[in-house]
PDB file of N, CA and C in Angstrom:
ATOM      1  N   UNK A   1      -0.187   2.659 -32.519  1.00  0.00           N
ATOM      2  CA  UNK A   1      -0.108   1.260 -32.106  1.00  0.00           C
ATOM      3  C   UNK A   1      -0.758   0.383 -33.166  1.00  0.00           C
ATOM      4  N   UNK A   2      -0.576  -0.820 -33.267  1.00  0.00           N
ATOM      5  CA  UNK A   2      -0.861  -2.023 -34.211  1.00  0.00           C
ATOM      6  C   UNK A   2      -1.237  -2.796 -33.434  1.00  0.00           C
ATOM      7  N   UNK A   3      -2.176  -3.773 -33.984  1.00  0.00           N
ATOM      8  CA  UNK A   3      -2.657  -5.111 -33.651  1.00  0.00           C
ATOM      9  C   UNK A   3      -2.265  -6.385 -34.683  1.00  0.00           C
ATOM     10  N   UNK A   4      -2.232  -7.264 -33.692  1.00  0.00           N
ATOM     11  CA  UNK A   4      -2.196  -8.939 -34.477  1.00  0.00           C
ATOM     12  C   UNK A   4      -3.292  -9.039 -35.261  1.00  0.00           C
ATOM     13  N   UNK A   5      -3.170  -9.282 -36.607  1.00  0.00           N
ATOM     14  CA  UNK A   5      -4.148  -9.514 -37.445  1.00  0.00           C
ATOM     15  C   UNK A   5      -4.568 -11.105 -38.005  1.00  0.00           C
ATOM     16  N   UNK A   6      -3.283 -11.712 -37.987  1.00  0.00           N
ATOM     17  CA  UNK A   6      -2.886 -13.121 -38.143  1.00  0.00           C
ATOM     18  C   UNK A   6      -1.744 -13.562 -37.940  1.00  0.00           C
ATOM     19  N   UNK A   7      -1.848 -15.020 -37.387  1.00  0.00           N
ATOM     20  CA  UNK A   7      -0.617 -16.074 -37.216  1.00  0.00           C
ATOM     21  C   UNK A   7      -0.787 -17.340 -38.391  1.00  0.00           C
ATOM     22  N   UNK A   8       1.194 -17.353 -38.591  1.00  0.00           N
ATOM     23  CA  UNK A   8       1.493 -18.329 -38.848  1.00  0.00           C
ATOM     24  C   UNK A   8       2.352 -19.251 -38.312  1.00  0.00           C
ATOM     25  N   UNK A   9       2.203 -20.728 -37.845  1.00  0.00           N
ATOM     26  CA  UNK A   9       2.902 -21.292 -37.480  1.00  0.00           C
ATOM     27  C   UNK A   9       4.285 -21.601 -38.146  1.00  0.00           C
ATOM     28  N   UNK A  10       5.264 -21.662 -37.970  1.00  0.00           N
ATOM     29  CA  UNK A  10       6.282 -21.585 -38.718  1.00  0.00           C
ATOM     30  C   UNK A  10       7.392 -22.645 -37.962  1.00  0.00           C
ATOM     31  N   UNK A  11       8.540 -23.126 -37.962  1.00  0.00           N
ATOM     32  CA  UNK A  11       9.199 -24.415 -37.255  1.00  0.00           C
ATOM     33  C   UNK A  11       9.390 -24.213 -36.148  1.00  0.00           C
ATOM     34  N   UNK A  12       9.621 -25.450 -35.821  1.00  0.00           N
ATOM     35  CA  UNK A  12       9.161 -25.282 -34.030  1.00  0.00           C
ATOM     36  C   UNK A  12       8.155 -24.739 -33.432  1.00  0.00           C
ATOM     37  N   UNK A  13       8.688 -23.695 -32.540  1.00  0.00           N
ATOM     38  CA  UNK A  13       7.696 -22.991 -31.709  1.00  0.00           C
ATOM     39  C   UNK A  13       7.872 -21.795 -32.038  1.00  0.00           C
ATOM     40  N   UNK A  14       8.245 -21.165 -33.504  1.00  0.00           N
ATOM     41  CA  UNK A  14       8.346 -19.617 -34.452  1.00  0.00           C
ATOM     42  C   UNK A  14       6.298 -20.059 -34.735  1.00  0.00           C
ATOM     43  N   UNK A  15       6.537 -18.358 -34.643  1.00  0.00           N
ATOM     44  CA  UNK A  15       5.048 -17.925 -35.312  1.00  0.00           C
ATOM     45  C   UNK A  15       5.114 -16.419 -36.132  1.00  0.00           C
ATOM     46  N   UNK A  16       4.825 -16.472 -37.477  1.00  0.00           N
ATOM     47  CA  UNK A  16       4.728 -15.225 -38.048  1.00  0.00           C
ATOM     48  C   UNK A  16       3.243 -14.735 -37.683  1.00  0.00           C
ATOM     49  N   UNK A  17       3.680 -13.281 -37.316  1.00  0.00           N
ATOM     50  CA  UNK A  17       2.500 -12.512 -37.161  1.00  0.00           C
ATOM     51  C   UNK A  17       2.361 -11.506 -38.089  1.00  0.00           C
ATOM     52  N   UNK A  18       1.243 -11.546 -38.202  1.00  0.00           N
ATOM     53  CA  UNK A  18       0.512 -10.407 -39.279  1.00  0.00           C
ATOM     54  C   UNK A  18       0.180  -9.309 -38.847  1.00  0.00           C
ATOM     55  N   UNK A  19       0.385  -7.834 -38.791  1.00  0.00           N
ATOM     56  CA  UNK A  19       0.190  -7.020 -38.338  1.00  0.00           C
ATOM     57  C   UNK A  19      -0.396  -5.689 -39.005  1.00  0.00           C
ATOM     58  N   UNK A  20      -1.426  -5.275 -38.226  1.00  0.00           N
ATOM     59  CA  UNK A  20      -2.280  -4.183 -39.298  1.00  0.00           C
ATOM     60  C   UNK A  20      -2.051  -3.096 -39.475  1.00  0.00           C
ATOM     61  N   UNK A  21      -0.680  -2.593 -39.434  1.00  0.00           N
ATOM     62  CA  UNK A  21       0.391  -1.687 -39.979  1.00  0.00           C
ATOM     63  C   UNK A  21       0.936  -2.328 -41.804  1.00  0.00           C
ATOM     64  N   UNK A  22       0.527  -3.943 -41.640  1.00  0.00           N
ATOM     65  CA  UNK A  22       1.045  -4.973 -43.205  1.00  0.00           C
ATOM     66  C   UNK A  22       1.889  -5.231 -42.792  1.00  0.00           C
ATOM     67  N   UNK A  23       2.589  -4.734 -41.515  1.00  0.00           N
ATOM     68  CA  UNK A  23       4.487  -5.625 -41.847  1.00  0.00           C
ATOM     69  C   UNK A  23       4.395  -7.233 -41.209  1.00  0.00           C
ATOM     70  N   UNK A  24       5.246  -8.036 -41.265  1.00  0.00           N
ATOM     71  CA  UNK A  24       5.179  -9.006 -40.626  1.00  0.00           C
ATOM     72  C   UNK A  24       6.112  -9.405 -39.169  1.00  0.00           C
ATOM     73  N   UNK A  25       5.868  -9.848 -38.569  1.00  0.00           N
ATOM     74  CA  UNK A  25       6.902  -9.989 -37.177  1.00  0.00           C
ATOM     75  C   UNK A  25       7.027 -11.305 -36.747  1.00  0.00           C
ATOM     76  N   UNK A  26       8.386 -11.878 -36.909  1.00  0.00           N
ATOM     77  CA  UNK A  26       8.647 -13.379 -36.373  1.00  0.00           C
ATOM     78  C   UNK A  26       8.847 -13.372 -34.563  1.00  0.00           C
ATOM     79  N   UNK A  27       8.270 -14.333 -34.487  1.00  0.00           N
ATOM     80  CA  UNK A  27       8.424 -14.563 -32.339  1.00  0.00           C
ATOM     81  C   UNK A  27       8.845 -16.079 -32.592  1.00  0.00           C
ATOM     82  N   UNK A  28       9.307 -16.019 -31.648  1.00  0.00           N
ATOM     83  CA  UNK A  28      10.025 -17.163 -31.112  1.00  0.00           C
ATOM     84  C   UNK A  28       9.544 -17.821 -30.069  1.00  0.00           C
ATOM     85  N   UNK A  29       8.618 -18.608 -29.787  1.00  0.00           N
ATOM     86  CA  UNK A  29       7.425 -18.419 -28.229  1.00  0.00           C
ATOM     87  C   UNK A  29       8.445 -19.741 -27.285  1.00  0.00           C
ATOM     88  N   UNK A  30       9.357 -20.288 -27.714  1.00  0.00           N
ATOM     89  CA  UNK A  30       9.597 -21.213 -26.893  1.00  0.00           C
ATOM     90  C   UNK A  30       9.939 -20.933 -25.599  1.00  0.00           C
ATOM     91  N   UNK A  31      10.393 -19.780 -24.889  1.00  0.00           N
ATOM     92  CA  UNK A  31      10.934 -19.251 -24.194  1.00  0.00           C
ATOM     93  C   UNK A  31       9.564 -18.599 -23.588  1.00  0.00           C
ATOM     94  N   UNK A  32       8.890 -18.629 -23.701  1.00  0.00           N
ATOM     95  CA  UNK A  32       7.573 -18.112 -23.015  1.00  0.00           C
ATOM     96  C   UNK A  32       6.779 -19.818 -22.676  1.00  0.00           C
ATOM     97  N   UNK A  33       6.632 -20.824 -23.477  1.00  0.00           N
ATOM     98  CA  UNK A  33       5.739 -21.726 -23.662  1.00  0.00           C
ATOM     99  C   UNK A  33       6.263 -22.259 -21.745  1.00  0.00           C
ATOM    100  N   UNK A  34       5.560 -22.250 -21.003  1.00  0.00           N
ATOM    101  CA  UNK A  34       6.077 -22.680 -19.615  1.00  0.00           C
ATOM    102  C   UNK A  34       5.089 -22.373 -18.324  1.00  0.00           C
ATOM    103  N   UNK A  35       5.040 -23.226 -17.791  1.00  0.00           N
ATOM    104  CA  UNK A  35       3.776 -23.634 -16.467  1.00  0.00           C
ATOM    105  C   UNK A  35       2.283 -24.956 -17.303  1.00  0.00           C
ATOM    106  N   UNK A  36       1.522 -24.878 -16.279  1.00  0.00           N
ATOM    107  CA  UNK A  36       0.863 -25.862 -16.438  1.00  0.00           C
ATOM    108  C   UNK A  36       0.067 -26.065 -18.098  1.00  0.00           C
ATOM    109  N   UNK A  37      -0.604 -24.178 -18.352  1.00  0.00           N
ATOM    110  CA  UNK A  37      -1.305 -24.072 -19.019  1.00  0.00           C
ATOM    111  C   UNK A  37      -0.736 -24.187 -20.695  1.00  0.00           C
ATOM    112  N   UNK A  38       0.900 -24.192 -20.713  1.00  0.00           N
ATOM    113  CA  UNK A  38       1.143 -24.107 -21.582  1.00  0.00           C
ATOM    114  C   UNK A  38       1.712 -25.699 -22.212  1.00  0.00           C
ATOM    115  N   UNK A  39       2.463 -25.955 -21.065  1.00  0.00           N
ATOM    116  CA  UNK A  39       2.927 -27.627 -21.272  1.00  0.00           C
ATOM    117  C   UNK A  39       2.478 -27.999 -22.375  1.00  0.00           C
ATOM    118  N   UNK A  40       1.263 -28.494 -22.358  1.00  0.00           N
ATOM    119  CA  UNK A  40       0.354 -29.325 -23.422  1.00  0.00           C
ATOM    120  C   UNK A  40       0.358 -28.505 -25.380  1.00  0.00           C
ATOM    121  N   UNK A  41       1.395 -27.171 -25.163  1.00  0.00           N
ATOM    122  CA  UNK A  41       1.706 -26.752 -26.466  1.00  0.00           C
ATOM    123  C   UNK A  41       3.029 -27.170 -26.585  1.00  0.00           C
ATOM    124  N   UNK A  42       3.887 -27.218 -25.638  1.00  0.00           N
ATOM    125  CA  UNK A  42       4.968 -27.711 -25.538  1.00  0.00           C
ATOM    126  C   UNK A  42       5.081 -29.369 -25.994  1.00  0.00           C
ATOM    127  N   UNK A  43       4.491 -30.409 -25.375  1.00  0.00           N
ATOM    128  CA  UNK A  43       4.209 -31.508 -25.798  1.00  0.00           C
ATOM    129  C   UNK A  43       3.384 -31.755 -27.110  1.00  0.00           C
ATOM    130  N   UNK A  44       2.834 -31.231 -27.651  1.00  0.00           N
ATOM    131  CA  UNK A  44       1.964 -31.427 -28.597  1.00  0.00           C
ATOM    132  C   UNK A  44       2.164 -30.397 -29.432  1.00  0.00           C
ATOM    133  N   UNK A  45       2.752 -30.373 -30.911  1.00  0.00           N
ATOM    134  CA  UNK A  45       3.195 -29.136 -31.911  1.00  0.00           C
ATOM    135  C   UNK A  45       1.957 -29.604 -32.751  1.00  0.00           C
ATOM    136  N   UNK A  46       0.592 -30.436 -33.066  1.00  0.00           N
ATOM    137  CA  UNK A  46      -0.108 -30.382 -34.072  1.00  0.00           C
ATOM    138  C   UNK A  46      -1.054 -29.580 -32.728  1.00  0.00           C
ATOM    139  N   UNK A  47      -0.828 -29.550 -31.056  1.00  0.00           N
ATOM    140  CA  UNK A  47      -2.157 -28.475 -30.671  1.00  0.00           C
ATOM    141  C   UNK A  47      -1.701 -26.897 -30.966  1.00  0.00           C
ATOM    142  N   UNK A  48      -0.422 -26.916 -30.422  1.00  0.00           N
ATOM    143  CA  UNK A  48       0.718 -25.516 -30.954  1.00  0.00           C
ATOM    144  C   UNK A  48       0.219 -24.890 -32.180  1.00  0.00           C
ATOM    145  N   UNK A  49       0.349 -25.868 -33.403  1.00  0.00           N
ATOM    146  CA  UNK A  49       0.615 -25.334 -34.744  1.00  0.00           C
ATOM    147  C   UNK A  49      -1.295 -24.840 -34.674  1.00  0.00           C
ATOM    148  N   UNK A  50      -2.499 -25.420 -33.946  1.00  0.00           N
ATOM    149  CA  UNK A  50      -3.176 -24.686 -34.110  1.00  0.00           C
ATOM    150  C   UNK A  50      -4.253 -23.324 -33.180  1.00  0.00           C
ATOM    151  N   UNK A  51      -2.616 -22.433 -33.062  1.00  0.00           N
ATOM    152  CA  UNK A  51      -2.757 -21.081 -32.466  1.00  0.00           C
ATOM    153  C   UNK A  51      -3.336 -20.692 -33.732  1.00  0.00           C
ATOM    154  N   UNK A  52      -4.336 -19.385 -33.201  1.00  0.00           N
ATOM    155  CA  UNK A  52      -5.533 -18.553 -34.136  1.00  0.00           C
ATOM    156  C   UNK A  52      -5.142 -17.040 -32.796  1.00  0.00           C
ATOM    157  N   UNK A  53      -5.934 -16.193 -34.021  1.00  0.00           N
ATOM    158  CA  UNK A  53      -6.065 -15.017 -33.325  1.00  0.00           C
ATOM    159  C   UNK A  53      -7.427 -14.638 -32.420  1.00  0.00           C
ATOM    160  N   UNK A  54      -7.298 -14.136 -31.614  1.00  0.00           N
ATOM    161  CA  UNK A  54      -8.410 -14.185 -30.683  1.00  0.00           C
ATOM    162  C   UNK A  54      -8.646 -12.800 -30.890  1.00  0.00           C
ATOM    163  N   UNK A  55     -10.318 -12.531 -31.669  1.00  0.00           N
ATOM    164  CA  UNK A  55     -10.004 -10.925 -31.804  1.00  0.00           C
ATOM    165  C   UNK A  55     -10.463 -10.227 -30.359  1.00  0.00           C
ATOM    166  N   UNK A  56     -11.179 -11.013 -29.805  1.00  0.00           N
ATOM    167  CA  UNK A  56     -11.472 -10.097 -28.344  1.00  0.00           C
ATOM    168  C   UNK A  56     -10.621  -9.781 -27.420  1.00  0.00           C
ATOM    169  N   UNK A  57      -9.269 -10.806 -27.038  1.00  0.00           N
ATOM    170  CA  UNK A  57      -8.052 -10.945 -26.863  1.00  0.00           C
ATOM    171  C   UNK A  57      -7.268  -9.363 -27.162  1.00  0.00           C
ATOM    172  N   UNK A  58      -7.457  -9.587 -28.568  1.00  0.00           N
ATOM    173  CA  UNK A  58      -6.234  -9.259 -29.771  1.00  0.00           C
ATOM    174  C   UNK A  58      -5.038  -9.642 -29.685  1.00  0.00           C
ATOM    175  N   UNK A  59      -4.885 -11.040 -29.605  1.00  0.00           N
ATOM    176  CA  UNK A  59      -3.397 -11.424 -29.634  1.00  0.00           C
ATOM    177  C   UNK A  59      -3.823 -12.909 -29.969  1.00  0.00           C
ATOM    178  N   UNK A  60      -2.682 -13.939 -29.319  1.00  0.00           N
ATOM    179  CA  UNK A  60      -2.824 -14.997 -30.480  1.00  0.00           C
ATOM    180  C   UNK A  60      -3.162 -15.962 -29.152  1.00  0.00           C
ATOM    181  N   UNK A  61      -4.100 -17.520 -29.663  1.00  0.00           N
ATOM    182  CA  UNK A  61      -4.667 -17.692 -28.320  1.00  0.00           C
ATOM    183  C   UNK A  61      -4.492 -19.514 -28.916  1.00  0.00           C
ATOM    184  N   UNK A  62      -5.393 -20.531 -28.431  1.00  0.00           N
ATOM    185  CA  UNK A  62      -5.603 -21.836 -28.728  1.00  0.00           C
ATOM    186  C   UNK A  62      -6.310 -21.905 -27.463  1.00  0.00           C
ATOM    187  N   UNK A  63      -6.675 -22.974 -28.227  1.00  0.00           N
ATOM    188  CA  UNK A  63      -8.142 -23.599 -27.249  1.00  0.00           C
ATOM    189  C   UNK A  63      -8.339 -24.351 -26.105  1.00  0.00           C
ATOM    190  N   UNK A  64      -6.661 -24.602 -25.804  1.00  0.00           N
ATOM    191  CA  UNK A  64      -6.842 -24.992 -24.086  1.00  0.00           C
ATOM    192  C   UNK A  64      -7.068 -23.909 -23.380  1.00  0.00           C
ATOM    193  N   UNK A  65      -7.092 -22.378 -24.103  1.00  0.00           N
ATOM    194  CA  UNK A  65      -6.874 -21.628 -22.777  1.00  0.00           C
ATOM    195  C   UNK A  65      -5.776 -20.687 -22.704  1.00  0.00           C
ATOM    196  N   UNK A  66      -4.904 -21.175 -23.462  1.00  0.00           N
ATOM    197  CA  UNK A  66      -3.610 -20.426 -23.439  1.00  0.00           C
ATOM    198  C   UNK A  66      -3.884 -19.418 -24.380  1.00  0.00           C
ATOM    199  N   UNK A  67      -2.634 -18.098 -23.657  1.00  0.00           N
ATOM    200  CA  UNK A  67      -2.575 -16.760 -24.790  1.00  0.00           C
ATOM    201  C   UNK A  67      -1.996 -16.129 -24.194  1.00  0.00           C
ATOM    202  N   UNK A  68      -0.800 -15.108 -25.075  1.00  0.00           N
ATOM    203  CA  UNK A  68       0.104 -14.588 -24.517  1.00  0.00           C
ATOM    204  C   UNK A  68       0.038 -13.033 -25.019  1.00  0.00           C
ATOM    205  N   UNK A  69       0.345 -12.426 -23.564  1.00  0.00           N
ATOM    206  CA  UNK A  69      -0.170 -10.716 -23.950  1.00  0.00           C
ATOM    207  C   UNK A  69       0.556 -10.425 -25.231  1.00  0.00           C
ATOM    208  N   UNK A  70      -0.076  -9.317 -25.634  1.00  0.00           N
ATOM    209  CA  UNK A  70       0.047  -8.685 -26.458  1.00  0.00           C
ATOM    210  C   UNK A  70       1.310  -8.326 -27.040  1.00  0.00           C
ATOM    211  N   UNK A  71       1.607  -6.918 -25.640  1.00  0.00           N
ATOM    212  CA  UNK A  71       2.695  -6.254 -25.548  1.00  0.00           C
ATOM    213  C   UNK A  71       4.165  -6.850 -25.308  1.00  0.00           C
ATOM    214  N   UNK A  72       3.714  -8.341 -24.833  1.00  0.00           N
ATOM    215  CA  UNK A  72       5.111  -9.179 -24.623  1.00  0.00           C
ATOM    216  C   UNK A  72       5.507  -9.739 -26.131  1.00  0.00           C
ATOM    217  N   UNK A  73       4.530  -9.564 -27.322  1.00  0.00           N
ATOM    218  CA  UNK A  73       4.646 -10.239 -28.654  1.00  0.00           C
ATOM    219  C   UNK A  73       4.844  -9.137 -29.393  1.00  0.00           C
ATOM    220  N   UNK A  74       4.564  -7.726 -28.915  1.00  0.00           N
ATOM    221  CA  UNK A  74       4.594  -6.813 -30.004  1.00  0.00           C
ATOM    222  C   UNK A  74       5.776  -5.767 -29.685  1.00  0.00           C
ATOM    223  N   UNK A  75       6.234  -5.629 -28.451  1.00  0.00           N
ATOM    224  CA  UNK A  75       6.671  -4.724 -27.437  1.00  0.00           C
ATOM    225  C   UNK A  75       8.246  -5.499 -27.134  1.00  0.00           C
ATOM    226  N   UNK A  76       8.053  -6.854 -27.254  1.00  0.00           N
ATOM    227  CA  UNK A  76       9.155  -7.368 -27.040  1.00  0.00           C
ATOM    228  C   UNK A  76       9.446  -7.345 -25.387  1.00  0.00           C
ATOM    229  N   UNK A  77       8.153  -6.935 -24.630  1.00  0.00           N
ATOM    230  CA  UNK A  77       8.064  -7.171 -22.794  1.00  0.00           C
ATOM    231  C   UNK A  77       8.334  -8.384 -22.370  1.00  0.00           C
ATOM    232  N   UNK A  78       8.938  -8.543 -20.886  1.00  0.00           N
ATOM    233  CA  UNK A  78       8.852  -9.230 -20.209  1.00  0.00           C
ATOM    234  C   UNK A  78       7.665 -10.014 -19.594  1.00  0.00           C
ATOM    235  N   UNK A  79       7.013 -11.260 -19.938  1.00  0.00           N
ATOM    236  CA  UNK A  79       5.906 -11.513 -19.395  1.00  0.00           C
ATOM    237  C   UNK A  79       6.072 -11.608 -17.926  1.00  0.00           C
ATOM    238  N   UNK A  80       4.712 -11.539 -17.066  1.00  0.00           N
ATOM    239  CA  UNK A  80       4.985 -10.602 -16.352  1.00  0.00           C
ATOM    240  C   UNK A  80       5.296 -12.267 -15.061  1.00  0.00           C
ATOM    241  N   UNK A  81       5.386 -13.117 -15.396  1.00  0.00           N
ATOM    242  CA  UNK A  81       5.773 -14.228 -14.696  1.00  0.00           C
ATOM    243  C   UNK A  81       7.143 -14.766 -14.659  1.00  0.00           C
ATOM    244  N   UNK A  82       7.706 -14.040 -15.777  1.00  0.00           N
ATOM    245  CA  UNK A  82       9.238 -14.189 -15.762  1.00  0.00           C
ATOM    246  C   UNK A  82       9.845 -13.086 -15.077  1.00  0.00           C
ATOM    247  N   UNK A  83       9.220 -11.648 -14.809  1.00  0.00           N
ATOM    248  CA  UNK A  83       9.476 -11.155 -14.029  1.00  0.00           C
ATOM    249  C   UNK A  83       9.540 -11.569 -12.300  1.00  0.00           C
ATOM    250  N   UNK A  84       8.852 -11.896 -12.410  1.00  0.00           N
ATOM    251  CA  UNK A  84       8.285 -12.547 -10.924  1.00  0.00           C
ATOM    252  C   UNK A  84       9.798 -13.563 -10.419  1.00  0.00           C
ATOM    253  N   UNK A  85      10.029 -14.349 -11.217  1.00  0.00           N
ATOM    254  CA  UNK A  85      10.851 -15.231 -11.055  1.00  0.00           C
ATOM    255  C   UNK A  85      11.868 -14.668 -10.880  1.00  0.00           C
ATOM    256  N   UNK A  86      12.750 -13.873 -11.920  1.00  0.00           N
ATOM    257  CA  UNK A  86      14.067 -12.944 -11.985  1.00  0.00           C
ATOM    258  C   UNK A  86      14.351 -11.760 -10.552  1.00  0.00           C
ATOM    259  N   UNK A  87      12.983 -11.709 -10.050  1.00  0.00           N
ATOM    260  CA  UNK A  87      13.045 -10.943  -8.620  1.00  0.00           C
ATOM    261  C   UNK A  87      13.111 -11.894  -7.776  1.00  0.00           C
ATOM    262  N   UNK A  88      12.637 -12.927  -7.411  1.00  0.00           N
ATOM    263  CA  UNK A  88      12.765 -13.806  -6.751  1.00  0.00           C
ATOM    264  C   UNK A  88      14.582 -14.045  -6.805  1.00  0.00           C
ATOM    265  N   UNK A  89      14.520 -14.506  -7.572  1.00  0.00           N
ATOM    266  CA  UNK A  89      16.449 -15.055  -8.123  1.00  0.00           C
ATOM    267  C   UNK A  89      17.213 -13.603  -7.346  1.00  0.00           C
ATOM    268  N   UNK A  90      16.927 -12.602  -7.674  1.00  0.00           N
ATOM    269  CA  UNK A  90      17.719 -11.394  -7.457  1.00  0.00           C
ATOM    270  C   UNK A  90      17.442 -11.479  -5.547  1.00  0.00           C
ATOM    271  N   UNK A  91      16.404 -11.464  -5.518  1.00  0.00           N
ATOM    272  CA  UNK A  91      16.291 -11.054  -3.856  1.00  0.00           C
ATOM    273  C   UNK A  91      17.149 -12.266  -2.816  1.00  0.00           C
ATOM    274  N   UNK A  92      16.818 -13.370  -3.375  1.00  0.00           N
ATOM    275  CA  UNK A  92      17.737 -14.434  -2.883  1.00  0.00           C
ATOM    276  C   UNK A  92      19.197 -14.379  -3.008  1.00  0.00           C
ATOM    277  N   UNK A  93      19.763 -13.617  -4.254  1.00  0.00           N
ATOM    278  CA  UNK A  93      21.256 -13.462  -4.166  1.00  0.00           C
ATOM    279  C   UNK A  93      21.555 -12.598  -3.367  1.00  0.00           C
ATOM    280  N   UNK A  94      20.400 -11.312  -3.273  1.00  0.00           N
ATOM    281  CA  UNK A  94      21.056 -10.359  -2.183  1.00  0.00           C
ATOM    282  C   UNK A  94      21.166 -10.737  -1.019  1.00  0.00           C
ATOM    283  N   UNK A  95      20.224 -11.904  -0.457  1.00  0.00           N
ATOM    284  CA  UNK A  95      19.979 -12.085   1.083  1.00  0.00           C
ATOM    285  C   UNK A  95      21.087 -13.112   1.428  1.00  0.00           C
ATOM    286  N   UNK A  96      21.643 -14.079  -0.096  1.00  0.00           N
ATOM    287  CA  UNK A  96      23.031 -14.563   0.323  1.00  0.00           C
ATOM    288  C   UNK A  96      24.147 -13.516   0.394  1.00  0.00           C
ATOM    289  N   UNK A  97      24.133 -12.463  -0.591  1.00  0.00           N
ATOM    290  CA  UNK A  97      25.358 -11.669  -0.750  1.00  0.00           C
ATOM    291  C   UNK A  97      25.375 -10.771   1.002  1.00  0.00           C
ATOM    292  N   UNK A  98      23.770 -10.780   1.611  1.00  0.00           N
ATOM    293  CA  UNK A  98      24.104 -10.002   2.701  1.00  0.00           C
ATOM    294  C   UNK A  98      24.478 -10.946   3.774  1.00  0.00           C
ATOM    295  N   UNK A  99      23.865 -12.148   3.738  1.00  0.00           N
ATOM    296  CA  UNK A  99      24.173 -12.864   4.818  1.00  0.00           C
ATOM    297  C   UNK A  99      25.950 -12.942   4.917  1.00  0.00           C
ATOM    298  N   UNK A 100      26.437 -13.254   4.065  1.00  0.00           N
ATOM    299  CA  UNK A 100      28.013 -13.625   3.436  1.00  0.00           C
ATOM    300  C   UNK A 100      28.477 -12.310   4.336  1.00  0.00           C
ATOM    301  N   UNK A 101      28.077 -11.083   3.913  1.00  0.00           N
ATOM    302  CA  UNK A 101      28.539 -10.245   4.235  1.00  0.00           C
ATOM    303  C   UNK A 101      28.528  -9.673   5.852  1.00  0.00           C
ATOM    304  N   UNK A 102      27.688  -9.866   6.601  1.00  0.00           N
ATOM    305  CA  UNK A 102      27.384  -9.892   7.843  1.00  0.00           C
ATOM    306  C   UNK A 102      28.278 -11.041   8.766  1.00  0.00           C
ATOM    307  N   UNK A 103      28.645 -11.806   8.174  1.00  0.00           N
ATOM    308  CA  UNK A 103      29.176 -13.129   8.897  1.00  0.00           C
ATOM    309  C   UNK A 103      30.722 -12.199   8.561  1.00  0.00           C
ATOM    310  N   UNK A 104      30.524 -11.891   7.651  1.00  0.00           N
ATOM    311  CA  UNK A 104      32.307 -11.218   7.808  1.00  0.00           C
ATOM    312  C   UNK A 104      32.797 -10.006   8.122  1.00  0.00           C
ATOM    313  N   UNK A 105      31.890  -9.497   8.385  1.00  0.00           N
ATOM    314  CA  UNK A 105      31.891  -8.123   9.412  1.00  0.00           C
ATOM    315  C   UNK A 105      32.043  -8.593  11.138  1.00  0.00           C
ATOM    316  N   UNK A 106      31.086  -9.757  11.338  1.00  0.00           N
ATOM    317  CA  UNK A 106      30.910 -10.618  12.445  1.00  0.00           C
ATOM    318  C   UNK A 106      32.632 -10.786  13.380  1.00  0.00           C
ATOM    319  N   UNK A 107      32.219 -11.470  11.984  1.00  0.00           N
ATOM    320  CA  UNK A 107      34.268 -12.026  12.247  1.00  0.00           C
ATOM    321  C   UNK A 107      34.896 -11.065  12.189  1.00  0.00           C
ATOM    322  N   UNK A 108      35.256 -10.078  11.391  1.00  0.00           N
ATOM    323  CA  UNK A 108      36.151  -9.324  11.733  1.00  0.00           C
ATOM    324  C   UNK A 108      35.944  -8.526  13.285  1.00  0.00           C
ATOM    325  N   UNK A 109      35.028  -8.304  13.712  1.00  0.00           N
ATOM    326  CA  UNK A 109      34.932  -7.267  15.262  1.00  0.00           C
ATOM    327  C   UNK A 109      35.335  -8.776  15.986  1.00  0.00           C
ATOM    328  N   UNK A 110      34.927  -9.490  16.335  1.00  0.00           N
ATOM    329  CA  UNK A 110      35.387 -10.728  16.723  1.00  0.00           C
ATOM    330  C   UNK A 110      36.880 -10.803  17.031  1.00  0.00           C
ATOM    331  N   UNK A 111      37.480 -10.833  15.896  1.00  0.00           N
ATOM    332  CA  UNK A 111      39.066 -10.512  15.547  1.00  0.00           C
ATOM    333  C   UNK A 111      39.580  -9.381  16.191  1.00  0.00           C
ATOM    334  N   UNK A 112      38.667  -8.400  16.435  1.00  0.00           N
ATOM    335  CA  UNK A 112      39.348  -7.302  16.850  1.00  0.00           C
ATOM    336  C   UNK A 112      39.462  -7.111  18.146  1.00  0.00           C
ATOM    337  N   UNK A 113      38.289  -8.103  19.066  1.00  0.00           N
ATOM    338  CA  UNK A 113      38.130  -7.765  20.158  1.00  0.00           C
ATOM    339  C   UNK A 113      39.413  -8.169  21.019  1.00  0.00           C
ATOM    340  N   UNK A 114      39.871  -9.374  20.360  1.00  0.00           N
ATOM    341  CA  UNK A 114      40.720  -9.978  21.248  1.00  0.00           C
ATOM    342  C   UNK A 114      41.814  -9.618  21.255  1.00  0.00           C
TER     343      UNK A 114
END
């Protein structure tokens, strides 16, 4: 395994990371930058552009507070709040796909009785 050794801010919301294997790894954080704590990197690219590495962390952090695991920057994981959401989304389609489906089973014995 490797650790973040250093960030660079790079356009937009890209950050090159430095990694203590030497190779380098581009992220793309816009797609993570989201909820309260992050907003204010979202609105503001001179607080963004100054992400640092947090060595106690070991990953990349700024000083409101914000920092994003590791394994979601190195691993290419799902953070674990977008998971949350994508189950949510999924469980709600099933409980329409079952409701849908129950109403037409409904109806059909319905249909049959008569």
């Amino acid at each position: 395994m490797y650790n973040i050794v250093s960030v660079t801010p790079l356009e937009n919301f890209r950050v090159r990371l430095g990694l203590s294997n030497e190779k380098n790894k581009i992220v793309d954080l816009e797609p993570f930058l989201r909820g309260p704590i992050f907003e204010p990197l979202r609105n503001d690219l001179k607080l963004f552009r100054s992400v640092y590495v947090d060595e106690e962390l070991e990953t990349i952090a700024w000083s409101n507070g914000a920092d994003i695991d590791p394994d979601v920057l190195l691993e290419n994981l799902t953070p674990a709040w977008m998971e949350q959401k994508q189950e949510t989304v999924y469980t709600e389609k099933s409980s329409r796909a079952l409701a849908v489906q129950e109403k037409s089973v409904t109806y059909g014995m319905k249909k049959l009785k008569k």
